[in-house]
PDB file of N, CA and C in Angstrom:
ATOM      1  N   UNK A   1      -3.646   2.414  12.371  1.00  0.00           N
ATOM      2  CA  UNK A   1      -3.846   2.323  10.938  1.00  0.00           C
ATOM      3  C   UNK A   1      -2.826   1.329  10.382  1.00  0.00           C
ATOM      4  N   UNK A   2      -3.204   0.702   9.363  1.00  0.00           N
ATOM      5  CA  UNK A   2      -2.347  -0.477   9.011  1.00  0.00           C
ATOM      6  C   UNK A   2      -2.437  -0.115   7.283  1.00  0.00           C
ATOM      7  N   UNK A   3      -0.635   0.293   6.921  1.00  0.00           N
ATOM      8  CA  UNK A   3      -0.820   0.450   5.571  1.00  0.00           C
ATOM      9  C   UNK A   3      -0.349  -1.290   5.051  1.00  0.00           C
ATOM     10  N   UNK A   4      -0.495  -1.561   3.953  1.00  0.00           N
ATOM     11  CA  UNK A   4      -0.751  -3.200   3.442  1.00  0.00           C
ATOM     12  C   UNK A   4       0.199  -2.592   2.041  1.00  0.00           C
ATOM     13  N   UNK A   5       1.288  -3.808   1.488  1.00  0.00           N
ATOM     14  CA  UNK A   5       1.541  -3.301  -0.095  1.00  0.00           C
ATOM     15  C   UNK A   5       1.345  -5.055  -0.249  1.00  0.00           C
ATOM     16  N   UNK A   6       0.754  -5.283  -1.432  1.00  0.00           N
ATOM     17  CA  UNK A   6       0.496  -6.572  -1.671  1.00  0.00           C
ATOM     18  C   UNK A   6       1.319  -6.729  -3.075  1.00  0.00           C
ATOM     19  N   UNK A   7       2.223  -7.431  -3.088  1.00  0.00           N
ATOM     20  CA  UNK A   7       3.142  -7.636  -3.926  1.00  0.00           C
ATOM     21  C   UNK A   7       4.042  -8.432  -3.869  1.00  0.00           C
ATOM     22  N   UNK A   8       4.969  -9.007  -4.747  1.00  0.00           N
ATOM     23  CA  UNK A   8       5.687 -10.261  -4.220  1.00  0.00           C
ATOM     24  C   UNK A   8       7.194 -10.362  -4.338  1.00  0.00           C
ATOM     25  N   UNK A   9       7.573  -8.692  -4.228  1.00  0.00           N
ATOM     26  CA  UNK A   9       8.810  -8.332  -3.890  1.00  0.00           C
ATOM     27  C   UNK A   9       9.691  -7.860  -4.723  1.00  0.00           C
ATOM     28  N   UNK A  10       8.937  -7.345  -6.292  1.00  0.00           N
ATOM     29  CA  UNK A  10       9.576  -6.975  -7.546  1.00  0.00           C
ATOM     30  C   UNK A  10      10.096  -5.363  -6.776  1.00  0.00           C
ATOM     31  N   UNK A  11      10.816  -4.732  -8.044  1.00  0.00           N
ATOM     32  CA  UNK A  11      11.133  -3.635  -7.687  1.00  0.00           C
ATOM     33  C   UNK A  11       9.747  -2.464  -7.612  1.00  0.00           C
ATOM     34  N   UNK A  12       8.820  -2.599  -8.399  1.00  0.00           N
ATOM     35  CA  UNK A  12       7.794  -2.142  -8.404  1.00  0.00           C
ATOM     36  C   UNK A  12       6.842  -1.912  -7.100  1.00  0.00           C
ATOM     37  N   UNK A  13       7.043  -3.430  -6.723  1.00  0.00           N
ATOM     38  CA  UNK A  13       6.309  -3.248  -5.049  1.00  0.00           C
ATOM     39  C   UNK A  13       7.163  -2.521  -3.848  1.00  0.00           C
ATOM     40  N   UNK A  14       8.522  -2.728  -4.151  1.00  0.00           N
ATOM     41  CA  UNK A  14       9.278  -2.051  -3.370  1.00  0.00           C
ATOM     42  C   UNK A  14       8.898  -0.599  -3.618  1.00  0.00           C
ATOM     43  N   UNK A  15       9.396   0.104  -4.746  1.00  0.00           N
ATOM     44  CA  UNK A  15       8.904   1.426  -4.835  1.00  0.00           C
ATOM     45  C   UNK A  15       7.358   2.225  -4.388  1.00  0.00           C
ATOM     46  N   UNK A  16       6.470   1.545  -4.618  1.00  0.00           N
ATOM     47  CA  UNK A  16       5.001   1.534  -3.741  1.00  0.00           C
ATOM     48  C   UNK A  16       5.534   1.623  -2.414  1.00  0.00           C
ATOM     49  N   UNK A  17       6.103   0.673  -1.401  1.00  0.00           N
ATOM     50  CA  UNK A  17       6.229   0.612  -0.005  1.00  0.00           C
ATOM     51  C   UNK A  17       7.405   2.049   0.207  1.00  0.00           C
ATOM     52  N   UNK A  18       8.332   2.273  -0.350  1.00  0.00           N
ATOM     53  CA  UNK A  18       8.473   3.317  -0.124  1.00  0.00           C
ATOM     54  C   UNK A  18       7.865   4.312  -0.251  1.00  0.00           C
ATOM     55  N   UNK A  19       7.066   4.817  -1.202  1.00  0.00           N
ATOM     56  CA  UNK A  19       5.970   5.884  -1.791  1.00  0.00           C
ATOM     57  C   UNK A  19       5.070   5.799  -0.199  1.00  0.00           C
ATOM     58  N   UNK A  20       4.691   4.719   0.200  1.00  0.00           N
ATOM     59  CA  UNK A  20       3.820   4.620   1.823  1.00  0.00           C
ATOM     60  C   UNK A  20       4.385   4.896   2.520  1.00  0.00           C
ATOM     61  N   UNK A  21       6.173   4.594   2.965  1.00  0.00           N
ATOM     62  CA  UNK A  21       6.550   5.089   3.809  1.00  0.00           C
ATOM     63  C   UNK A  21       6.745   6.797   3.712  1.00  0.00           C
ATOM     64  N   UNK A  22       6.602   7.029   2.651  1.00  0.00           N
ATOM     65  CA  UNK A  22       7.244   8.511   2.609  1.00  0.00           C
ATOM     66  C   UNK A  22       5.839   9.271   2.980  1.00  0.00           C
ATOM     67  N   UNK A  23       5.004   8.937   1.940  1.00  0.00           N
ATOM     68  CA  UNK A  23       3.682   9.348   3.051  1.00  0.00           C
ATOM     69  C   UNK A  23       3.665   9.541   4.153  1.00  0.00           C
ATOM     70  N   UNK A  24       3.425   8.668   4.940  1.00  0.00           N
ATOM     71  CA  UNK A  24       3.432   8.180   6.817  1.00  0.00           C
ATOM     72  C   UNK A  24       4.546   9.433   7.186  1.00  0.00           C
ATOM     73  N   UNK A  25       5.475   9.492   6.417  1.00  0.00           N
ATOM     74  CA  UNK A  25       6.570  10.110   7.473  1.00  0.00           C
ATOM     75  C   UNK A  25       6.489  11.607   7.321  1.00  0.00           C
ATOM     76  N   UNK A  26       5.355  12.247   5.509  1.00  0.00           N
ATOM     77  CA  UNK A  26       5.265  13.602   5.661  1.00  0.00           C
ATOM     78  C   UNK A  26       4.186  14.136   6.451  1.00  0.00           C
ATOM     79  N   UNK A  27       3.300  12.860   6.351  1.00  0.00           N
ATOM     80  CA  UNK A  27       2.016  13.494   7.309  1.00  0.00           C
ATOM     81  C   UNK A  27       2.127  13.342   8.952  1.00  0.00           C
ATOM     82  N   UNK A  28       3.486  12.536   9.362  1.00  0.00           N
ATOM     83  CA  UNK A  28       3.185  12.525  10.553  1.00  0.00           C
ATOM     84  C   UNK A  28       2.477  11.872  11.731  1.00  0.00           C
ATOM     85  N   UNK A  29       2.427  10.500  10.934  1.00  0.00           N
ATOM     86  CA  UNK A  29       1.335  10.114  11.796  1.00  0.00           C
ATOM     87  C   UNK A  29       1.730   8.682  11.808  1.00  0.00           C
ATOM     88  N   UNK A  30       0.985   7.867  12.435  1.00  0.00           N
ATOM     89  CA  UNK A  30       1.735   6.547  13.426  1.00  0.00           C
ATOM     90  C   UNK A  30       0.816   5.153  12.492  1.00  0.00           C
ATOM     91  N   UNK A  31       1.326   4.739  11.575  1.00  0.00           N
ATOM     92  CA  UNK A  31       1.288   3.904  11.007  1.00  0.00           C
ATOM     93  C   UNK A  31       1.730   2.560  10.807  1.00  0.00           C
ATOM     94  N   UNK A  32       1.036   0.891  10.728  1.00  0.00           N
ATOM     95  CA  UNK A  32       1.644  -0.102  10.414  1.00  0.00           C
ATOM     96  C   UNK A  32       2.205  -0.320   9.270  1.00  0.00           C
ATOM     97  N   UNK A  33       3.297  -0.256   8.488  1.00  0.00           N
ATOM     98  CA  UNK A  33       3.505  -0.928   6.872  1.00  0.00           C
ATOM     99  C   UNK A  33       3.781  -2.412   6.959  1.00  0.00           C
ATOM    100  N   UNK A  34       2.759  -3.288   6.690  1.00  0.00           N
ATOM    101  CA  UNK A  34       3.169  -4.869   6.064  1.00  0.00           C
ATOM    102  C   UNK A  34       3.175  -5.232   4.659  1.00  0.00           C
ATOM    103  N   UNK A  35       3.984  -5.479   4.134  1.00  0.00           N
ATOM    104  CA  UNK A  35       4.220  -6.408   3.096  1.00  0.00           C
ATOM    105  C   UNK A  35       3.813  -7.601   3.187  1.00  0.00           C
ATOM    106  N   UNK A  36       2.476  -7.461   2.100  1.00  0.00           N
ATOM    107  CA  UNK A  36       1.748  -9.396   2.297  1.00  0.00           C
ATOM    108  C   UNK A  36       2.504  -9.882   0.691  1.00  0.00           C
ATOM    109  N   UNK A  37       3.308 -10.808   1.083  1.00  0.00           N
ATOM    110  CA  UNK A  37       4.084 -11.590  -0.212  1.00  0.00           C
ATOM    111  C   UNK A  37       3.387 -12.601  -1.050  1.00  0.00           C
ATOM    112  N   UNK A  38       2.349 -13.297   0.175  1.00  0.00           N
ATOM    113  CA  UNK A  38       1.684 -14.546  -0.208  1.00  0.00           C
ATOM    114  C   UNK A  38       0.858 -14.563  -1.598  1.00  0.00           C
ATOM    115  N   UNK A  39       0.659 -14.993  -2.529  1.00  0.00           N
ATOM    116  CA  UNK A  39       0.336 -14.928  -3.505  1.00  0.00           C
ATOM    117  C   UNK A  39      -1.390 -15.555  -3.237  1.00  0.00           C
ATOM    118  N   UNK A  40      -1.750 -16.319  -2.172  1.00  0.00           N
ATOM    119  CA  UNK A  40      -2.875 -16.963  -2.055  1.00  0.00           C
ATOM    120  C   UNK A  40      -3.408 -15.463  -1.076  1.00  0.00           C
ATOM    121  N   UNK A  41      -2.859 -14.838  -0.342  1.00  0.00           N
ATOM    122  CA  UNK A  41      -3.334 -13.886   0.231  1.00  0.00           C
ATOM    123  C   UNK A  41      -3.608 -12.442  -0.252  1.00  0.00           C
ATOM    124  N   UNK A  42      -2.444 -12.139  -1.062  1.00  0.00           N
ATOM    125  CA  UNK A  42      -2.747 -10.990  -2.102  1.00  0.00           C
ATOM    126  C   UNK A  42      -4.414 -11.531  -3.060  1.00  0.00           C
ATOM    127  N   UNK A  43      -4.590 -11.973  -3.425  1.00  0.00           N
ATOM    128  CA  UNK A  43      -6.095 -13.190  -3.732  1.00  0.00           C
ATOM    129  C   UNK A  43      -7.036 -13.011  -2.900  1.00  0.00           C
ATOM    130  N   UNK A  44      -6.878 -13.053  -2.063  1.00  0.00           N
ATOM    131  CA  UNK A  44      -8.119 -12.642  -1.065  1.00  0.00           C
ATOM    132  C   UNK A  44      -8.410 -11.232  -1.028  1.00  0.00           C
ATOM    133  N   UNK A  45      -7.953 -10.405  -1.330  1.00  0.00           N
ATOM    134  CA  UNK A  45      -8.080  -9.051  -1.688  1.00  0.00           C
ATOM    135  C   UNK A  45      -8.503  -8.920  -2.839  1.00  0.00           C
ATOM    136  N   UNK A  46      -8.877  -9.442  -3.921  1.00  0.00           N
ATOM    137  CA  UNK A  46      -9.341  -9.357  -4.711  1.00  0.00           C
ATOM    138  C   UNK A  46      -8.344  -9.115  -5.806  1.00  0.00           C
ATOM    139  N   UNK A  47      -6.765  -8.793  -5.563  1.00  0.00           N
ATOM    140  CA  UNK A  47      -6.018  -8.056  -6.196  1.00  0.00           C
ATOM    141  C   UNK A  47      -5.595  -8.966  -7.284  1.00  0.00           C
ATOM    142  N   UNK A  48      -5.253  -8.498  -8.380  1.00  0.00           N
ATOM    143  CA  UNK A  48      -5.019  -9.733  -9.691  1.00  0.00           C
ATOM    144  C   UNK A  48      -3.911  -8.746 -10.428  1.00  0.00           C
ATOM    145  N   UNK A  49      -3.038  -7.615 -10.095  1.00  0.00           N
ATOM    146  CA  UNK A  49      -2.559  -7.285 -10.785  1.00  0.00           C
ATOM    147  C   UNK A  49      -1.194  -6.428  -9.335  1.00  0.00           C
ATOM    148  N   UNK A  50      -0.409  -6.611  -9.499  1.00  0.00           N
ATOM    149  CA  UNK A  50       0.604  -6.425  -8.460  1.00  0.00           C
ATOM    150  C   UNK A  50       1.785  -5.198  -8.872  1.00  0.00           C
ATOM    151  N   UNK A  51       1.982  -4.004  -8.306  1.00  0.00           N
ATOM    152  CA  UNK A  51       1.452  -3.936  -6.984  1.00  0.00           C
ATOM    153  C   UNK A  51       0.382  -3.699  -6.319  1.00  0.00           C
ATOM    154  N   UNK A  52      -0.160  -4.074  -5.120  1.00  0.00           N
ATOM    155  CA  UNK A  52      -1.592  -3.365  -4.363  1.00  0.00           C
ATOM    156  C   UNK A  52      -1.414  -2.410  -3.260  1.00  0.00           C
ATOM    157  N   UNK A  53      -2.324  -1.987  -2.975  1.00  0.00           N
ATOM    158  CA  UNK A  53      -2.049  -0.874  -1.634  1.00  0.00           C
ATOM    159  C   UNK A  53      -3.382  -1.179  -1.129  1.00  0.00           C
ATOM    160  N   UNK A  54      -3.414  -1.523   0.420  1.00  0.00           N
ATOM    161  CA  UNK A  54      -4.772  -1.714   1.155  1.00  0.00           C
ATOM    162  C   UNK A  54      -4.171  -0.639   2.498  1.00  0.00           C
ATOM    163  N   UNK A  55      -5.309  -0.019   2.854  1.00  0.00           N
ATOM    164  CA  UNK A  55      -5.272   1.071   3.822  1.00  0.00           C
ATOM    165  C   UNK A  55      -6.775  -0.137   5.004  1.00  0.00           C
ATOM    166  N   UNK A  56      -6.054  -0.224   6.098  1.00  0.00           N
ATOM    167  CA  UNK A  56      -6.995  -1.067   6.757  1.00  0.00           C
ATOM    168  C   UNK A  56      -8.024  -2.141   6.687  1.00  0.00           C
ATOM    169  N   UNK A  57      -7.399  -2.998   5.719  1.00  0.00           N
ATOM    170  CA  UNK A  57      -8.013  -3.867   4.483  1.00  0.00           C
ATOM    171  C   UNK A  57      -8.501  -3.413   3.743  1.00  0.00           C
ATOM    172  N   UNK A  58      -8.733  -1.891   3.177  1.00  0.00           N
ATOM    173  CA  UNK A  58      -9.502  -1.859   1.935  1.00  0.00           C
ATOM    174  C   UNK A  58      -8.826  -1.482   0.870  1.00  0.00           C
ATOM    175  N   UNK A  59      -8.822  -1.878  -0.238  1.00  0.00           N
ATOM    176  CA  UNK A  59      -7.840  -1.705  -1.420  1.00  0.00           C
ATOM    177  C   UNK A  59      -8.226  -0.309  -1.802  1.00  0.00           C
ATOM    178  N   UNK A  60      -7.027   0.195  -2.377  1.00  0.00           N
ATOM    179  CA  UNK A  60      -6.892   1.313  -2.490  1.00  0.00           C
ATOM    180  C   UNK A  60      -6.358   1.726  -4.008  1.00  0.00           C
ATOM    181  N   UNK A  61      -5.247   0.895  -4.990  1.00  0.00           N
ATOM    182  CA  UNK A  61      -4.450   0.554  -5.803  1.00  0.00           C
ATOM    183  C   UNK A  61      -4.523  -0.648  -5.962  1.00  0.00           C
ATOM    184  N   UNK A  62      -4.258  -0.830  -7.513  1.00  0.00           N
ATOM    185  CA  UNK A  62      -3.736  -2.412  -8.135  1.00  0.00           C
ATOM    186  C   UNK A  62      -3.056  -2.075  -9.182  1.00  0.00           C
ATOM    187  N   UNK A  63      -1.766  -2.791  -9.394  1.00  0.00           N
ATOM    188  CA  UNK A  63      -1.498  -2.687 -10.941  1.00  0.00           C
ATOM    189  C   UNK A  63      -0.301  -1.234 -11.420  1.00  0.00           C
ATOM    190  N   UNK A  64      -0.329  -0.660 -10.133  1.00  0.00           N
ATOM    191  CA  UNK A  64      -0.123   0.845 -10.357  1.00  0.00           C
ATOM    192  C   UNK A  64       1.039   1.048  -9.221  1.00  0.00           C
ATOM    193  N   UNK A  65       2.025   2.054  -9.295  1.00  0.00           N
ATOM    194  CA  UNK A  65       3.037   2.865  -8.288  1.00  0.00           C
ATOM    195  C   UNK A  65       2.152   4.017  -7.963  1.00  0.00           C
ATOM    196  N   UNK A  66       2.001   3.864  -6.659  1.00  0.00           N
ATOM    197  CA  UNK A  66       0.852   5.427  -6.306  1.00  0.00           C
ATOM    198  C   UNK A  66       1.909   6.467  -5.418  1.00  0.00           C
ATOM    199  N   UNK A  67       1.232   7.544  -6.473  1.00  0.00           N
ATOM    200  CA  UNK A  67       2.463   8.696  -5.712  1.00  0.00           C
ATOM    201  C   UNK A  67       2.310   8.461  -4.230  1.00  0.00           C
ATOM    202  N   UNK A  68       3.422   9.590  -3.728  1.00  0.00           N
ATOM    203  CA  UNK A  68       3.093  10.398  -2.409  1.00  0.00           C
ATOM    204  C   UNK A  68       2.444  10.676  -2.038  1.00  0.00           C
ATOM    205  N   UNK A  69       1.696  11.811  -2.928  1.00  0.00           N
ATOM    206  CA  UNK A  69       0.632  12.724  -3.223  1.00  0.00           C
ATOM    207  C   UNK A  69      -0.534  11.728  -2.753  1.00  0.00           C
ATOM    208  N   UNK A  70      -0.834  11.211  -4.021  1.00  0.00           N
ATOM    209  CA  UNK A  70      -2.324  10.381  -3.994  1.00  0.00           C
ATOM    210  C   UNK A  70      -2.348   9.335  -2.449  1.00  0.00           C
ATOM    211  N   UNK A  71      -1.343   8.556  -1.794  1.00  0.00           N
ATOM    212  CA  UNK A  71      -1.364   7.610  -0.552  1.00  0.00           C
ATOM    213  C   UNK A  71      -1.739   8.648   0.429  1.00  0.00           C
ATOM    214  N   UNK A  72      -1.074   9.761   0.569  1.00  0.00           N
ATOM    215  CA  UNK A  72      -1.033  10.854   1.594  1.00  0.00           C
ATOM    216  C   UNK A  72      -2.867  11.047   1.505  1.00  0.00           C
ATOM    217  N   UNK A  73      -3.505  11.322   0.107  1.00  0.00           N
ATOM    218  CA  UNK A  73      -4.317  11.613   0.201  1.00  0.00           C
ATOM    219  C   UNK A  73      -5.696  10.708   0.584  1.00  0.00           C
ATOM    220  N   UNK A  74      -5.509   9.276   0.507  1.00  0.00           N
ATOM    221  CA  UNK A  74      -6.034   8.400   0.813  1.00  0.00           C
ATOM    222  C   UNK A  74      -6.047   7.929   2.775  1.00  0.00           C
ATOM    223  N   UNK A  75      -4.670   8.066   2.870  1.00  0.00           N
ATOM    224  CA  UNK A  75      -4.738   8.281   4.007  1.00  0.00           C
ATOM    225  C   UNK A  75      -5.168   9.323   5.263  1.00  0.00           C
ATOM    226  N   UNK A  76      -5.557  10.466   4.872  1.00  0.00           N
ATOM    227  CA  UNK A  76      -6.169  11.545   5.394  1.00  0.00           C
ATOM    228  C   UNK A  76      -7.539  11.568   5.588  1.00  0.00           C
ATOM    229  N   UNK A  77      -7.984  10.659   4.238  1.00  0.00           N
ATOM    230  CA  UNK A  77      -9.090  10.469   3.907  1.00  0.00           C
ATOM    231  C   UNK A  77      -9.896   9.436   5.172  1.00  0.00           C
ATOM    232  N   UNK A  78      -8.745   8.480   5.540  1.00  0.00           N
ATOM    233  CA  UNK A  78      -9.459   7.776   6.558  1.00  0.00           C
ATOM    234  C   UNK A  78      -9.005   8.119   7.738  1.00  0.00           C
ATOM    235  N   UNK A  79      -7.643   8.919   8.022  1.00  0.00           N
ATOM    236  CA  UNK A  79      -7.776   9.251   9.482  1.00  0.00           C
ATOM    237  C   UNK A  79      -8.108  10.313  10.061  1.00  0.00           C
TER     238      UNK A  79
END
């Protein structure tokens, strides 16, 4: 599984990538986290509002800090 935060390194995107890591680490389970910085690549996701969250390329969040709660729950959802 490959978690994605698409953002370009504000404190905002940071807090998202932690919110994913903390996920990953309550549920237990074996996860990629990348940070895509690229501004032409966050774009290809369709994303226009930063931060993003993609769970195996599919967007999940834009625009938003997503709890614990809600990533945990997204992620369950697909594994």
């Amino acid at each position: 599984m490959k978690v994605q935060i698409l953002g370009t390194g504000c404190p905002r995107c940071k807090k998202l990538e932690a919110n994913a890591r903390k996920a990953i680490e309550e549920l237990g389970i074996t996860a990629e986290v990348e940070k895509v910085q690229d501004i032409k690549e966050i774009t290809k996701f369709g994303v226009m509002m930063t931060p993003g969250l993609a769970i195996d390329g599919k967007v999940k969040s834009t625009g938003e800090i997503a709890s614990v709660e809600k990533i945990k729950k997204w992620l369950q959802e697909i594994g």
